[in-house]
Protein backbone atom coordinates (compact mmCIF):
# COMPACT_ATOMS: atom_id res chain seq x y z
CA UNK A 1 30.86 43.38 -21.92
CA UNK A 2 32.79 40.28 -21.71
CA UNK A 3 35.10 41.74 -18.55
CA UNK A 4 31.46 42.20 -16.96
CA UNK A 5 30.22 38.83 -17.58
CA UNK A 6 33.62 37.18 -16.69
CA UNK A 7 33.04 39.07 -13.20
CA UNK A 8 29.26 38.04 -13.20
CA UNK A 9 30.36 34.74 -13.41
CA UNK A 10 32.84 35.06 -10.42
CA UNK A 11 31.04 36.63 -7.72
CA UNK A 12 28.13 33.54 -8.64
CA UNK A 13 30.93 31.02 -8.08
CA UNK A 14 32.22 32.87 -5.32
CA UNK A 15 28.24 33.46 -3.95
CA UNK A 16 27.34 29.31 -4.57
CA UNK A 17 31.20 28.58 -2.55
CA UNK A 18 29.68 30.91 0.42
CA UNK A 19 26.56 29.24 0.52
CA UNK A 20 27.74 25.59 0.09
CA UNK A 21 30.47 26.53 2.81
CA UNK A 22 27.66 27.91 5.40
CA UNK A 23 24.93 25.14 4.58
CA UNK A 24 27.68 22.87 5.22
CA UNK A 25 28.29 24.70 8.56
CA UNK A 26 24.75 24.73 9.59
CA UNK A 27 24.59 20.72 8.62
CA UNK A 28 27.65 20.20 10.50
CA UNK A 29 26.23 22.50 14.12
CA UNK A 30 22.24 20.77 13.97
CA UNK A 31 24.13 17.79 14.26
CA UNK A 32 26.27 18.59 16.96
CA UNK A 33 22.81 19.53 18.80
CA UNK A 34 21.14 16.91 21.33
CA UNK A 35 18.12 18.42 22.15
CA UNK A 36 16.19 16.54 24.01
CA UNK A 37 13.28 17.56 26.08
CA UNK A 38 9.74 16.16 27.16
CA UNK A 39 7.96 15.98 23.75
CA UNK A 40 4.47 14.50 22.74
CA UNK A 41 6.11 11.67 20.43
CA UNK A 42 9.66 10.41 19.80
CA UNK A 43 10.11 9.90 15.88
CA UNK A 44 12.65 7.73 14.12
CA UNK A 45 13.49 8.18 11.02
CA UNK A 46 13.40 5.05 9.07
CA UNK A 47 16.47 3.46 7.19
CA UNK A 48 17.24 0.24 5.38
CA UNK A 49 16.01 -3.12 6.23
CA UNK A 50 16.88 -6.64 5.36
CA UNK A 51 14.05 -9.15 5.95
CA UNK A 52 13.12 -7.40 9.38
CA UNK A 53 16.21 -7.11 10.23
CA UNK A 54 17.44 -3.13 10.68
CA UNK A 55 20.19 -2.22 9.10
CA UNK A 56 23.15 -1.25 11.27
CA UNK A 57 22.72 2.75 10.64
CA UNK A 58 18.59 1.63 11.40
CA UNK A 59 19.61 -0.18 14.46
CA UNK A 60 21.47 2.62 16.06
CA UNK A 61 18.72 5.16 15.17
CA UNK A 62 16.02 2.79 16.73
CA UNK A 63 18.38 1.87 19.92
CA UNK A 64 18.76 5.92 20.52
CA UNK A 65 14.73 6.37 20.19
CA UNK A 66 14.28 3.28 21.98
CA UNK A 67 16.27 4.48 25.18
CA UNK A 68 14.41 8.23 24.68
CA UNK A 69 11.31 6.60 25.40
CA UNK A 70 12.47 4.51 28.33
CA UNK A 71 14.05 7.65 29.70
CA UNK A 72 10.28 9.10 29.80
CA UNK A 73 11.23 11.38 26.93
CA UNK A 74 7.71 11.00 25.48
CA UNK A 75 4.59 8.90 25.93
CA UNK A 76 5.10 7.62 21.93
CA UNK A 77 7.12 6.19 19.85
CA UNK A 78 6.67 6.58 16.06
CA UNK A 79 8.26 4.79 13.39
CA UNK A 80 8.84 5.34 9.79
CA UNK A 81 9.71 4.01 6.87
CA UNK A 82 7.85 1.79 3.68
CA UNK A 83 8.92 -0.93 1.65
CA UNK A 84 11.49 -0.57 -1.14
CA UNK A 85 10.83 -2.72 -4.42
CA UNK A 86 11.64 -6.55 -3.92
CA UNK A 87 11.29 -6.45 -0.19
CA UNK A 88 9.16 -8.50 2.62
CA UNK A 89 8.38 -5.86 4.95
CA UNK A 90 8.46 -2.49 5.83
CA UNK A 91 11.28 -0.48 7.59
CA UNK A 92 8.85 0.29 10.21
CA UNK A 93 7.50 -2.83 10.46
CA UNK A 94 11.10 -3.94 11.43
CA UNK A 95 11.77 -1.05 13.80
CA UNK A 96 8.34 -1.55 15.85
CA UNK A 97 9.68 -5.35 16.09
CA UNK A 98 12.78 -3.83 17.48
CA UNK A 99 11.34 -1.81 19.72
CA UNK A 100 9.02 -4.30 20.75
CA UNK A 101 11.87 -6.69 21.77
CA UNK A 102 13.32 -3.86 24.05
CA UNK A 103 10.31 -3.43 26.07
CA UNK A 104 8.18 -0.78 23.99
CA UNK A 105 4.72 -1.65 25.31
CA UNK A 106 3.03 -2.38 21.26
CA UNK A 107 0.25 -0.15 22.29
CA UNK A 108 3.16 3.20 22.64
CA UNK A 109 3.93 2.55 19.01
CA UNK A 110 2.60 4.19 16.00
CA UNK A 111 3.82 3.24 12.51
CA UNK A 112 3.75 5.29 9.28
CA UNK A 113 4.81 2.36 6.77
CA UNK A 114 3.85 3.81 3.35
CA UNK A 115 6.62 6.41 3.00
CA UNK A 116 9.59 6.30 1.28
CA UNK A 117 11.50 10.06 0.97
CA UNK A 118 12.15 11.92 4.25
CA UNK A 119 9.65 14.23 3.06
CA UNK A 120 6.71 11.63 2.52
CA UNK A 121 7.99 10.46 6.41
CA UNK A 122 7.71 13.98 7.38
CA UNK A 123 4.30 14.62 6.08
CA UNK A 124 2.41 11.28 7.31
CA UNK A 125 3.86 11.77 10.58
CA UNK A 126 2.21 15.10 10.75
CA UNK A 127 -0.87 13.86 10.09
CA UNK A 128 -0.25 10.74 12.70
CA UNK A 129 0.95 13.52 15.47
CA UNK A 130 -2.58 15.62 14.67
CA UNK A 131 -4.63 12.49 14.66
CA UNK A 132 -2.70 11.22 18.18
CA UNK A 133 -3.18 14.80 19.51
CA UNK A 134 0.21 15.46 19.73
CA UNK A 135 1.85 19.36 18.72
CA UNK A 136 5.42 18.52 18.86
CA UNK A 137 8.09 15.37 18.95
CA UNK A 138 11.59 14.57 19.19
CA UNK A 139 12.87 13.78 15.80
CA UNK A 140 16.12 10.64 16.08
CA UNK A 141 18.43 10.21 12.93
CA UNK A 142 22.29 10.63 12.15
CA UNK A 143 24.13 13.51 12.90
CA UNK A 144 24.57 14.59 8.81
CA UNK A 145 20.24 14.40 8.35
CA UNK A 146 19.03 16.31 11.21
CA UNK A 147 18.91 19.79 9.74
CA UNK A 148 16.58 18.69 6.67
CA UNK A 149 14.38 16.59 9.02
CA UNK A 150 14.04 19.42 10.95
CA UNK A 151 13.51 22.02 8.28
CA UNK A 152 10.85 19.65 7.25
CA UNK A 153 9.02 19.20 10.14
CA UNK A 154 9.18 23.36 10.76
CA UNK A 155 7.88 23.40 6.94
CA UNK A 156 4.93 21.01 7.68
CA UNK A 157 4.11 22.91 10.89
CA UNK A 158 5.37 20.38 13.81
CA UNK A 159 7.22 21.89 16.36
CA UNK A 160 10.23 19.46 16.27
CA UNK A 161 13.53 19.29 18.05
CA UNK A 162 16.71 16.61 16.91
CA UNK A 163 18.32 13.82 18.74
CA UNK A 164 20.87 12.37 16.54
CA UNK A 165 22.24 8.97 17.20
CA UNK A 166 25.72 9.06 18.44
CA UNK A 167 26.31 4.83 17.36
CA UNK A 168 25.67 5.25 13.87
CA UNK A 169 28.56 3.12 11.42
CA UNK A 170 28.56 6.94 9.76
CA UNK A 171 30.52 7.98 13.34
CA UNK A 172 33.62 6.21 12.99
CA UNK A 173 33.79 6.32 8.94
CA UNK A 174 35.18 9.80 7.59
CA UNK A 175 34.45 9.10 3.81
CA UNK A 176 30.80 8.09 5.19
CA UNK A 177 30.44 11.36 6.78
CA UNK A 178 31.84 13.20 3.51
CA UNK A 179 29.47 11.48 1.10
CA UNK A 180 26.70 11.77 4.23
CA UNK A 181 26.94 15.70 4.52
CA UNK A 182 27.27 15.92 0.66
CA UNK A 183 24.13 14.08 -0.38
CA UNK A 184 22.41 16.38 2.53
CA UNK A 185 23.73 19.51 0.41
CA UNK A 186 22.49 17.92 -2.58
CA UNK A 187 19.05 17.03 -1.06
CA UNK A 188 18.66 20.73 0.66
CA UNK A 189 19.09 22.59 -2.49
CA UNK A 190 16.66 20.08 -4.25
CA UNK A 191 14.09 20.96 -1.53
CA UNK A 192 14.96 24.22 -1.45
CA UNK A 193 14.33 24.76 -5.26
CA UNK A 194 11.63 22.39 -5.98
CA UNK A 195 9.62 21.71 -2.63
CA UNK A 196 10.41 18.19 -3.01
CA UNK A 197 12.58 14.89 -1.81
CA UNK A 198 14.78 12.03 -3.39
């Protein structure tokens, strides 16, 4: 009994090592992946702002979606992002600024402001797509978060393809990559087991 459960116990280690390993794989290829294509809407994932003012990770993310649209990738550009505790404005107030300033015509712009989880992002910007008539978007974040923002947007019935941002800080810091890829790990299995998003 004990030799069973001692081998029990090893092929789960051995079974959670296999799927860390290919989860980590699969995080690691999606972001390797530009696919970019004509799309209804370009969608930028919000990150953190200070007083308007994106965040270097934000900046790179909005500079990427910014030069999508210009490009003619899509006829919109959405951005995301609410308002943590303590703060002025939203993060999508400051990235429609942004993209304002680098010749987004305001009209091209649609903001989701109240979210504040990738998943909450994800599910307002469905309804924004449906209610703009669009089926499908380009979706722009780092390299370590496009497989769950994709997974999402499959899960809440968008047809969505990833652009990562190739300027983020996270590209030329390795421990920011580790920790990056390891809180994406973290976050799939949470989604995976409970439906939901930190």
């Amino acid at each position: 009994m004990r030799r069973d459960l001692i081998r029990l116990a090893g092929a789960a280690c051995i079974g959670l090592t296999l799927a860390g390993a290919f989860t980590t794989y699969r995080i690691w290829a999606q972001g390797q992946l530009d696919e970019e294509r004509p799309a209804d809407a370009i969608v930028v994932m919000g990150a953190a702002q200070y007083n308007g003012r994106p965040s270097r990770v934000f900046a790179a993310r909005l500079d990427h979606a910014v030069s999508l649209y210009l490009a003619g990738v899509a006829p919109r550009l959405v951005v995301t992002g609410g308002k943590a505790e303590g703060d002025r404005t939203t993060e999508a107030a400051a990235g429609r600024a942004f993209a304002i300033e680098r010749g987004v015509p305001e009209e091209d712009i649609v903001v989701e402001d109240q979210s504040r989880t990738t998943l909450e992002s994800i599910r307002a910007v469905a309804d924004l797509l449906d209610t703009n008539g669009a089926r499908n978007a380009i979706f722009v974040s780092d390299r370590p978060h496009m497989l769950r923002v994709l997974r999402m947007a499959a899960d809440e019935g968008i047809t969505a393809w990833g652009s990562p941002t190739r300027t983020s800080p996270i590209e030329r810091d390795v421990a920011g990559q580790v920790n990056a890829t390891v809180h994406e790990l973290g976050a799939l299995v949470y989604y995976f087991l409970t439906g939901g998003s930190t």
